[in-house]
PDB file of N, CA and C in Angstrom:
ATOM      1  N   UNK A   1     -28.055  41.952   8.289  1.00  0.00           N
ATOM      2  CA  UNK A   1     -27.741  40.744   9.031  1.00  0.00           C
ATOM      3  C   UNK A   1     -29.046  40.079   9.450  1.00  0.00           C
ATOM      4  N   UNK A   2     -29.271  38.781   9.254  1.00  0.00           N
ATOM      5  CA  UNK A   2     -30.686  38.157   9.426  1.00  0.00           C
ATOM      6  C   UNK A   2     -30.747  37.699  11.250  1.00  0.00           C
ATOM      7  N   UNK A   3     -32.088  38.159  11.497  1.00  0.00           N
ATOM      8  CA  UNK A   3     -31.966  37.339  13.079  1.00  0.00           C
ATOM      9  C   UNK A   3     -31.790  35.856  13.329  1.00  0.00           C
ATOM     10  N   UNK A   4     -30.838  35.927  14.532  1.00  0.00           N
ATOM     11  CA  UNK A   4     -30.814  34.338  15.129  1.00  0.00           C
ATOM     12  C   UNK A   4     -32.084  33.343  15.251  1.00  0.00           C
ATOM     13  N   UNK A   5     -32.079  32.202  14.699  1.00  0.00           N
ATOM     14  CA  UNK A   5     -33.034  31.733  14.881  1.00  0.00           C
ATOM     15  C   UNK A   5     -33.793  31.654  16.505  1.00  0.00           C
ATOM     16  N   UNK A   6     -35.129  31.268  16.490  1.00  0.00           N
ATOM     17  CA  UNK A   6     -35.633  30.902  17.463  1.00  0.00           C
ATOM     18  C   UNK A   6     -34.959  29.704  18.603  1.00  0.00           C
ATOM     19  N   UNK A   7     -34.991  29.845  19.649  1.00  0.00           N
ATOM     20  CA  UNK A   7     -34.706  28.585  20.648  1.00  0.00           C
ATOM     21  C   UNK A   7     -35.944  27.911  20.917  1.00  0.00           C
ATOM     22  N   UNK A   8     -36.596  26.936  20.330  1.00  0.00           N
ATOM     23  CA  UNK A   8     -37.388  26.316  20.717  1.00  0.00           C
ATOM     24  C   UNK A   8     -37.469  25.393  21.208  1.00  0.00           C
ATOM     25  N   UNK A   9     -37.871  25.267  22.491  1.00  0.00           N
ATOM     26  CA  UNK A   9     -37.747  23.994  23.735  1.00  0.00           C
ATOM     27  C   UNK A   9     -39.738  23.097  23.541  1.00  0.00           C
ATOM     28  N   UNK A  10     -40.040  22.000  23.410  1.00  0.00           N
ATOM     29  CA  UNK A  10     -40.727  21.241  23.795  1.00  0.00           C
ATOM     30  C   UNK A  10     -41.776  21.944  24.635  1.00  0.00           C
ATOM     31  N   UNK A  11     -42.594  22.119  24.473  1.00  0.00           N
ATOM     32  CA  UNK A  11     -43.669  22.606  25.758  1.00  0.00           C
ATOM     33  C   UNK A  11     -43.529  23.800  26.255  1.00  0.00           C
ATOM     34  N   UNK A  12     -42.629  24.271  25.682  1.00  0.00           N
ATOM     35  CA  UNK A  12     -42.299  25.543  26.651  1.00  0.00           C
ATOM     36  C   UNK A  12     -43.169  26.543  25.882  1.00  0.00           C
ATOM     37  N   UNK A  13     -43.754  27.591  26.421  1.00  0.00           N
ATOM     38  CA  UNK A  13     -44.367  28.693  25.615  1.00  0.00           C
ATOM     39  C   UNK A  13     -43.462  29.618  25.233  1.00  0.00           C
ATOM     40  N   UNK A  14     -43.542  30.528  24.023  1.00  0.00           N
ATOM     41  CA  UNK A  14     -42.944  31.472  23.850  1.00  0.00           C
ATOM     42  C   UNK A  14     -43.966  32.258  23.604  1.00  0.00           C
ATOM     43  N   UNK A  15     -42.908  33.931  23.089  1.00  0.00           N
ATOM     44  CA  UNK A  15     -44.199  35.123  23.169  1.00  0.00           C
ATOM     45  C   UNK A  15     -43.305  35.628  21.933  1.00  0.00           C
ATOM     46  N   UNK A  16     -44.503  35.374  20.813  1.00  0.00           N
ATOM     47  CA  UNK A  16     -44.256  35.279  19.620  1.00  0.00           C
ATOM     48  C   UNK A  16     -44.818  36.720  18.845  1.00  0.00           C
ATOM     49  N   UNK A  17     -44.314  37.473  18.388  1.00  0.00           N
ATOM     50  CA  UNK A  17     -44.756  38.538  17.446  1.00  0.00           C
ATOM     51  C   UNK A  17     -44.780  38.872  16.099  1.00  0.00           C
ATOM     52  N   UNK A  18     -45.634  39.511  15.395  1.00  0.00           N
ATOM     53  CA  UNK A  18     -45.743  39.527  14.093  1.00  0.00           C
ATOM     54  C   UNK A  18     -46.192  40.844  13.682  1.00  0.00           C
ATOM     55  N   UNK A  19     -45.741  41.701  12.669  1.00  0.00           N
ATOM     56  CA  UNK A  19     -46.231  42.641  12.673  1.00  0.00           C
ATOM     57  C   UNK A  19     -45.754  42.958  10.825  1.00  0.00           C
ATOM     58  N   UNK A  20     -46.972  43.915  10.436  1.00  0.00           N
ATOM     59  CA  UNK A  20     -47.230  44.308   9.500  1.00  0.00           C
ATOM     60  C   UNK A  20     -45.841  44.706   8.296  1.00  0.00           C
ATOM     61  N   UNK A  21     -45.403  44.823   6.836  1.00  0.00           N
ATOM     62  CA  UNK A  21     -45.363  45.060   6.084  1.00  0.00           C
ATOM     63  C   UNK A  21     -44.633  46.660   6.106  1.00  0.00           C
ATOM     64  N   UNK A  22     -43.179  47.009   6.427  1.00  0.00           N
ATOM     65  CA  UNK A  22     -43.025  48.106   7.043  1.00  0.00           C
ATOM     66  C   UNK A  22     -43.562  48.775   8.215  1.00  0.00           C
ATOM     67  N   UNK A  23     -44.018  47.988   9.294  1.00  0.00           N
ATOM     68  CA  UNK A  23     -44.847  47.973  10.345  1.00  0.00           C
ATOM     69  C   UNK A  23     -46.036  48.786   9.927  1.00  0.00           C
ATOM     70  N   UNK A  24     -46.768  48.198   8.832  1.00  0.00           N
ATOM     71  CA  UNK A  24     -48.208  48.871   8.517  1.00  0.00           C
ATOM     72  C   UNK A  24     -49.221  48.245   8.950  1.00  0.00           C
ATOM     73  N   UNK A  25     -50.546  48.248   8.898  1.00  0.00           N
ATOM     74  CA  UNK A  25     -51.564  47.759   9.580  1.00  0.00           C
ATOM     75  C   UNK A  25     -51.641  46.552   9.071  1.00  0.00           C
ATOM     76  N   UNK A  26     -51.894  45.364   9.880  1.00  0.00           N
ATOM     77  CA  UNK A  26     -52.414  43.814   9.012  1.00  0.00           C
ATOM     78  C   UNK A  26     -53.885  44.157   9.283  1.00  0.00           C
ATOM     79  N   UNK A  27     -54.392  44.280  10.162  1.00  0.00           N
ATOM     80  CA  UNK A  27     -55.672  44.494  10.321  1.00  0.00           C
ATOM     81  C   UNK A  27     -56.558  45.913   9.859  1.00  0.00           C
ATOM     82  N   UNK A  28     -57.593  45.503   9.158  1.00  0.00           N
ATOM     83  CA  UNK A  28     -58.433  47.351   8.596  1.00  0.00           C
ATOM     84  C   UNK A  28     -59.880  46.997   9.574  1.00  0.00           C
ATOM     85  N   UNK A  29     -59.898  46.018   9.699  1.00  0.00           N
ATOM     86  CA  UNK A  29     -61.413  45.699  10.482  1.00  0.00           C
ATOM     87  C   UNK A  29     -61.723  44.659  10.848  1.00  0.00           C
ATOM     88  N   UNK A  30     -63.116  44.584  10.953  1.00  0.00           N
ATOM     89  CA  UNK A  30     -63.104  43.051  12.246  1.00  0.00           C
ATOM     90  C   UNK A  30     -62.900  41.751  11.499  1.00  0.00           C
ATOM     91  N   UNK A  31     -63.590  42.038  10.045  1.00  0.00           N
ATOM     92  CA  UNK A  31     -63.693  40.664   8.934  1.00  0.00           C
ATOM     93  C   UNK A  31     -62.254  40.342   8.937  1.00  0.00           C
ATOM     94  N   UNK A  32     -60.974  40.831   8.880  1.00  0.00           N
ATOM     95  CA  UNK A  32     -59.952  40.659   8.587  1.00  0.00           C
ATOM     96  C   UNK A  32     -59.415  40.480   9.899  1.00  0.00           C
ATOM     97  N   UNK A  33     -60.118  40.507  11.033  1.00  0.00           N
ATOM     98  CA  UNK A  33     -59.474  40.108  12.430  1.00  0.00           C
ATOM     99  C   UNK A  33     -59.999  38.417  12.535  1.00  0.00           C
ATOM    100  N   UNK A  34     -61.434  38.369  12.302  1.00  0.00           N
ATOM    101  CA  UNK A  34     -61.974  37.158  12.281  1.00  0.00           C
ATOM    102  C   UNK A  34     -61.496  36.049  10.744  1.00  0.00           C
ATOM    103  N   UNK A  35     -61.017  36.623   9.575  1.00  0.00           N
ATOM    104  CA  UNK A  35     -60.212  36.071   8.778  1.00  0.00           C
ATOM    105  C   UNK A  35     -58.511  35.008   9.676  1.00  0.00           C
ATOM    106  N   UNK A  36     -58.101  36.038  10.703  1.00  0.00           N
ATOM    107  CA  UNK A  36     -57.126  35.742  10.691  1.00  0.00           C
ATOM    108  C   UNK A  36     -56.738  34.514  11.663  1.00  0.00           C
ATOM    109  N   UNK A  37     -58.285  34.337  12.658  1.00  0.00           N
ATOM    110  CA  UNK A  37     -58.385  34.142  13.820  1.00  0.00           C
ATOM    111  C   UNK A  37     -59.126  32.872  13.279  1.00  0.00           C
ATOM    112  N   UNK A  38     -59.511  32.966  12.095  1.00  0.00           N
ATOM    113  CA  UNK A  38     -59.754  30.934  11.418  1.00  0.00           C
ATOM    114  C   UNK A  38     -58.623  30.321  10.903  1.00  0.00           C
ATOM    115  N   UNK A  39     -57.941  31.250  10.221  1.00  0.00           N
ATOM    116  CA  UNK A  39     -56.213  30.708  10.183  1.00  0.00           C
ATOM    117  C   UNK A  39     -55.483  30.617  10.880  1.00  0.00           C
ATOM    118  N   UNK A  40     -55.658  31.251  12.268  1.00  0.00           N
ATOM    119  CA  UNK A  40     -54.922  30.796  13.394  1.00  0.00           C
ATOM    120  C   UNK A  40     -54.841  29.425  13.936  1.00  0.00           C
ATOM    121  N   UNK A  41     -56.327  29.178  14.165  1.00  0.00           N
ATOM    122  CA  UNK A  41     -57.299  28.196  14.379  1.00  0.00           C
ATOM    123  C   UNK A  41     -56.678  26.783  13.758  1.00  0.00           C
ATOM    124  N   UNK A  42     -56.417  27.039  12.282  1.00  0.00           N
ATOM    125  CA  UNK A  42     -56.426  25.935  11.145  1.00  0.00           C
ATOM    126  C   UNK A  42     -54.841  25.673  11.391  1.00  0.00           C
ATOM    127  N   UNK A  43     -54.023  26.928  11.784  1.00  0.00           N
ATOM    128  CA  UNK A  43     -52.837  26.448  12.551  1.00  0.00           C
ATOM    129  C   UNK A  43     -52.395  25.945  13.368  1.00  0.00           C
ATOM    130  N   UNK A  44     -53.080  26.274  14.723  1.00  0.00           N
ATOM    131  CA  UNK A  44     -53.061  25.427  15.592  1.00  0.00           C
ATOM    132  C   UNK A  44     -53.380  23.914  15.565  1.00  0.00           C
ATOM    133  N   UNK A  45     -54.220  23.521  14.973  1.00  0.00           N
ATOM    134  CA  UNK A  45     -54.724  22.568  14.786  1.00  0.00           C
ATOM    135  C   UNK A  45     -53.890  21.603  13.554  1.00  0.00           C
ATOM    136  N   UNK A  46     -53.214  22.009  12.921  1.00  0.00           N
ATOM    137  CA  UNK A  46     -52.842  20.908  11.684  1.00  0.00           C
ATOM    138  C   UNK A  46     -51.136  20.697  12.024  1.00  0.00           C
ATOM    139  N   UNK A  47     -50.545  21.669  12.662  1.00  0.00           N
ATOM    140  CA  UNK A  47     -49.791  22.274  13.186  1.00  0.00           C
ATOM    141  C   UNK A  47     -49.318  22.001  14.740  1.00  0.00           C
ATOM    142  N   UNK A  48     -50.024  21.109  15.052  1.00  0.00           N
ATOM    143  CA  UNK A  48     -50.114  20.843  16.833  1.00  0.00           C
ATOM    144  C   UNK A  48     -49.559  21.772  17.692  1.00  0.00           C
ATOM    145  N   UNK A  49     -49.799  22.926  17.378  1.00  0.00           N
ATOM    146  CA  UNK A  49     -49.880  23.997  18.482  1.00  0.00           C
ATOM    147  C   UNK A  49     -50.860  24.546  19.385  1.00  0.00           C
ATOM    148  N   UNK A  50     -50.275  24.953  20.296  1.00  0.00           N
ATOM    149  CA  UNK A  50     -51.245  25.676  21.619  1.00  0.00           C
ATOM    150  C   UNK A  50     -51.286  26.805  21.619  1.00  0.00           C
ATOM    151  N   UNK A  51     -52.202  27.076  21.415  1.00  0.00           N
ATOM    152  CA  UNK A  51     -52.342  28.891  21.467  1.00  0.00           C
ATOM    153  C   UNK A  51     -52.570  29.219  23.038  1.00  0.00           C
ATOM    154  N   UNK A  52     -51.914  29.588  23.520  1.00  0.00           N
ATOM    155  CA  UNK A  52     -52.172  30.111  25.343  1.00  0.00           C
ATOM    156  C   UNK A  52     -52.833  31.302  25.688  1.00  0.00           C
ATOM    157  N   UNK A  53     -52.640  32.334  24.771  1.00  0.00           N
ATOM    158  CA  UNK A  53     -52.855  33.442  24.549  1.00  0.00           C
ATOM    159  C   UNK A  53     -52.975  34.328  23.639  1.00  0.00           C
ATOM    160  N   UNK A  54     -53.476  35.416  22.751  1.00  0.00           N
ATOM    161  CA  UNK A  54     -53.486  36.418  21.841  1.00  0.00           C
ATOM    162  C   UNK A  54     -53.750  37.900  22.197  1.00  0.00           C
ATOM    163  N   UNK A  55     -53.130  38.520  21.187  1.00  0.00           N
ATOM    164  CA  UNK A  55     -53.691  40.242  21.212  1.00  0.00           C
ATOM    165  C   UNK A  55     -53.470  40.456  20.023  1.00  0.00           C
ATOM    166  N   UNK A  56     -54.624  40.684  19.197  1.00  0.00           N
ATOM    167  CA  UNK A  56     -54.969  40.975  17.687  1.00  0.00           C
ATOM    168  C   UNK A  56     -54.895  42.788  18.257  1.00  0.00           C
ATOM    169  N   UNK A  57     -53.571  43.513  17.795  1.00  0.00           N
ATOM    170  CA  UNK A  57     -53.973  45.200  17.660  1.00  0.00           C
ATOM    171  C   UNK A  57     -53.712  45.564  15.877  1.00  0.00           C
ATOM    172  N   UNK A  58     -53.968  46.572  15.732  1.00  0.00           N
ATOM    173  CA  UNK A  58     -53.808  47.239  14.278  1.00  0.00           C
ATOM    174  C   UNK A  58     -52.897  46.622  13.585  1.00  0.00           C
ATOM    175  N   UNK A  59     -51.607  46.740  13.842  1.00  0.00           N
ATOM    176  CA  UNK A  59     -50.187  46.559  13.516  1.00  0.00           C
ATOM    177  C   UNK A  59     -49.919  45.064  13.897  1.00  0.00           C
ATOM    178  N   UNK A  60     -49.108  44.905  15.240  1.00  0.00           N
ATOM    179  CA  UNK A  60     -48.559  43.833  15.647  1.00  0.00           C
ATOM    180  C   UNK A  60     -50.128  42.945  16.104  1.00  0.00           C
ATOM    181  N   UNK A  61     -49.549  41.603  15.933  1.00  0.00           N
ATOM    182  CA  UNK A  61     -49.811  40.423  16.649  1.00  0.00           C
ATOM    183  C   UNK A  61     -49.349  40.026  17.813  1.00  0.00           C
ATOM    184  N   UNK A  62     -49.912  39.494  19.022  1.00  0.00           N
ATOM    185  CA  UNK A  62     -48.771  39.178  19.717  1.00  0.00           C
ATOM    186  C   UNK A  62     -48.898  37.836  20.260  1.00  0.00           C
ATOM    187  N   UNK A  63     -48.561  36.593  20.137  1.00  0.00           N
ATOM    188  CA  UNK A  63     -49.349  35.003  20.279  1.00  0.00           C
ATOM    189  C   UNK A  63     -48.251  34.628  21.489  1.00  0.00           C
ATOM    190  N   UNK A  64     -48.765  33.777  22.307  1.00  0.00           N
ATOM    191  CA  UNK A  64     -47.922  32.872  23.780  1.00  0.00           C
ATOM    192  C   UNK A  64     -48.461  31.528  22.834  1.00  0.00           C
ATOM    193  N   UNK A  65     -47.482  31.001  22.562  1.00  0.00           N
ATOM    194  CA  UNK A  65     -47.879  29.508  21.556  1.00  0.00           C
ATOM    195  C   UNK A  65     -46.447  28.659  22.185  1.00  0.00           C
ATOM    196  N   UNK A  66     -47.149  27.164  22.112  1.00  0.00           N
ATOM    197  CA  UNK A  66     -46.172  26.296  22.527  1.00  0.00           C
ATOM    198  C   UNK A  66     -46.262  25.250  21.510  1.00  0.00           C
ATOM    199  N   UNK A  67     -45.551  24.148  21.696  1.00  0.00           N
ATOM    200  CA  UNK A  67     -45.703  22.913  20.155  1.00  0.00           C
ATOM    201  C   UNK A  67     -45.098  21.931  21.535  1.00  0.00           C
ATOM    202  N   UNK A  68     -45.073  20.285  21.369  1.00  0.00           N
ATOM    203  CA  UNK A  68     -44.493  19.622  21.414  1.00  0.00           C
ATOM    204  C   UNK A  68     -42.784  18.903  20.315  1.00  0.00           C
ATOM    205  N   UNK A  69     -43.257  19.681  19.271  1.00  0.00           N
ATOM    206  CA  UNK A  69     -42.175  19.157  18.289  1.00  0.00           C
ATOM    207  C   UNK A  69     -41.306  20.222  17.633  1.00  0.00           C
ATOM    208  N   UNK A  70     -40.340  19.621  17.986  1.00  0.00           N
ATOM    209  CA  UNK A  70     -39.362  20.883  17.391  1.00  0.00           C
ATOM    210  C   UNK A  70     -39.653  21.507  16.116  1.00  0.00           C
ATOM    211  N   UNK A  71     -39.370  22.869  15.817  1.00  0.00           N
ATOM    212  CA  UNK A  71     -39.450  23.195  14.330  1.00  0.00           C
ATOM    213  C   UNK A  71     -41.328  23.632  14.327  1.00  0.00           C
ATOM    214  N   UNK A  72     -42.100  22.975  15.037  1.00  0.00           N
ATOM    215  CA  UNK A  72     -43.479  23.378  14.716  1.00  0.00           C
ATOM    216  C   UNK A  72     -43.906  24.734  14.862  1.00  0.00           C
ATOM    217  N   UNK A  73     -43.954  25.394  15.707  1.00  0.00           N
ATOM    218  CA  UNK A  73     -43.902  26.779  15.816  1.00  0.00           C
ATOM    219  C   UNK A  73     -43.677  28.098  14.564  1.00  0.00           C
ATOM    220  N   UNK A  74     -41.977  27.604  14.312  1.00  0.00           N
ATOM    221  CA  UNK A  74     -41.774  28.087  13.587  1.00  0.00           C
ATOM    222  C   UNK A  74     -42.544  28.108  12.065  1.00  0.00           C
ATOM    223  N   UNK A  75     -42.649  26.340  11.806  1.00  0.00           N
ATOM    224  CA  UNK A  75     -43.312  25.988  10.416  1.00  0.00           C
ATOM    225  C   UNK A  75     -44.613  26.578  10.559  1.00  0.00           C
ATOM    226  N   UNK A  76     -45.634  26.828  11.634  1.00  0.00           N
ATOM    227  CA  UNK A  76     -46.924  27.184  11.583  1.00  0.00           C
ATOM    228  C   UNK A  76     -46.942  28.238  11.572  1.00  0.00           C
ATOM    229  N   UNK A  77     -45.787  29.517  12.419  1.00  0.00           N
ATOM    230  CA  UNK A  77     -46.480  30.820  11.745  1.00  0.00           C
ATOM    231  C   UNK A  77     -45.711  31.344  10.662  1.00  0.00           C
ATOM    232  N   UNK A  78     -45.056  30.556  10.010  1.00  0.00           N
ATOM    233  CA  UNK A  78     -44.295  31.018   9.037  1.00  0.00           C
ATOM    234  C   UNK A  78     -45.303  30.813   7.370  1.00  0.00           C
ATOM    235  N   UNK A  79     -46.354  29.642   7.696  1.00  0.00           N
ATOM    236  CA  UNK A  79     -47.461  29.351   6.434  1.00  0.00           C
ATOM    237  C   UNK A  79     -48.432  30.538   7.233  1.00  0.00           C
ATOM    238  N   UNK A  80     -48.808  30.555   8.516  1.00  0.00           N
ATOM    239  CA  UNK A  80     -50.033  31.771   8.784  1.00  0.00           C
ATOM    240  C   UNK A  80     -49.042  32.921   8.468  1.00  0.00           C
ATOM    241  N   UNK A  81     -48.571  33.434   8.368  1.00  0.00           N
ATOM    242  CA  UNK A  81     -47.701  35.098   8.099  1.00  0.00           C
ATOM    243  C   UNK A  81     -47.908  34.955   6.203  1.00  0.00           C
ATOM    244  N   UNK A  82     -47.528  33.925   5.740  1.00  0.00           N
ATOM    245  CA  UNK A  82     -47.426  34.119   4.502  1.00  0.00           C
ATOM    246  C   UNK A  82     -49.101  33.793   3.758  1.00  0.00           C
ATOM    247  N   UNK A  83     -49.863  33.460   4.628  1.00  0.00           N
ATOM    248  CA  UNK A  83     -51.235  33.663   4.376  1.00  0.00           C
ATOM    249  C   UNK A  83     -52.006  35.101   4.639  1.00  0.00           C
TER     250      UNK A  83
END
């Protein structure tokens, strides 16, 4: 059964998670932390999102991101996850 979509409200922050490939590591080291953290970057930015907050660990991601426009959120980490 697939999860319910997101409720995304305007401005509001959510606390967004992402995590590895059978929950395996996304991260092996720092190049691939700082890889991920210019695509974050390039998301936020093209993407009109706010990044409020992060925690880059081994496995999970964990982002506080807000958008003004509906659907943005979703569309931005759905191209950063598949990057």
């Amino acid at each position: 059964m697939p999860r319910r979509p997101r409720l995304e409200l305007p401005g509001v922050p959510m606390h967004v998670t992402q995590r590895g490939v059978n929950r395996g590591a996304v991260f092996v080291d720092d190049e691939d932390r700082t890889h991920y953290m210019s695509l974050l970057a390039e998301t936020a930015a093209t993407g009109a999102l706010v990044i409020h907050a992060y925690v880059l660990m081994s496995n999970p991601v964990h982002l506080l991101v807000s958008s003004g426009e509906l659907g943005s959120i979703s569309s931005g980490l759905r191209w950063l996850g598949q990057c």
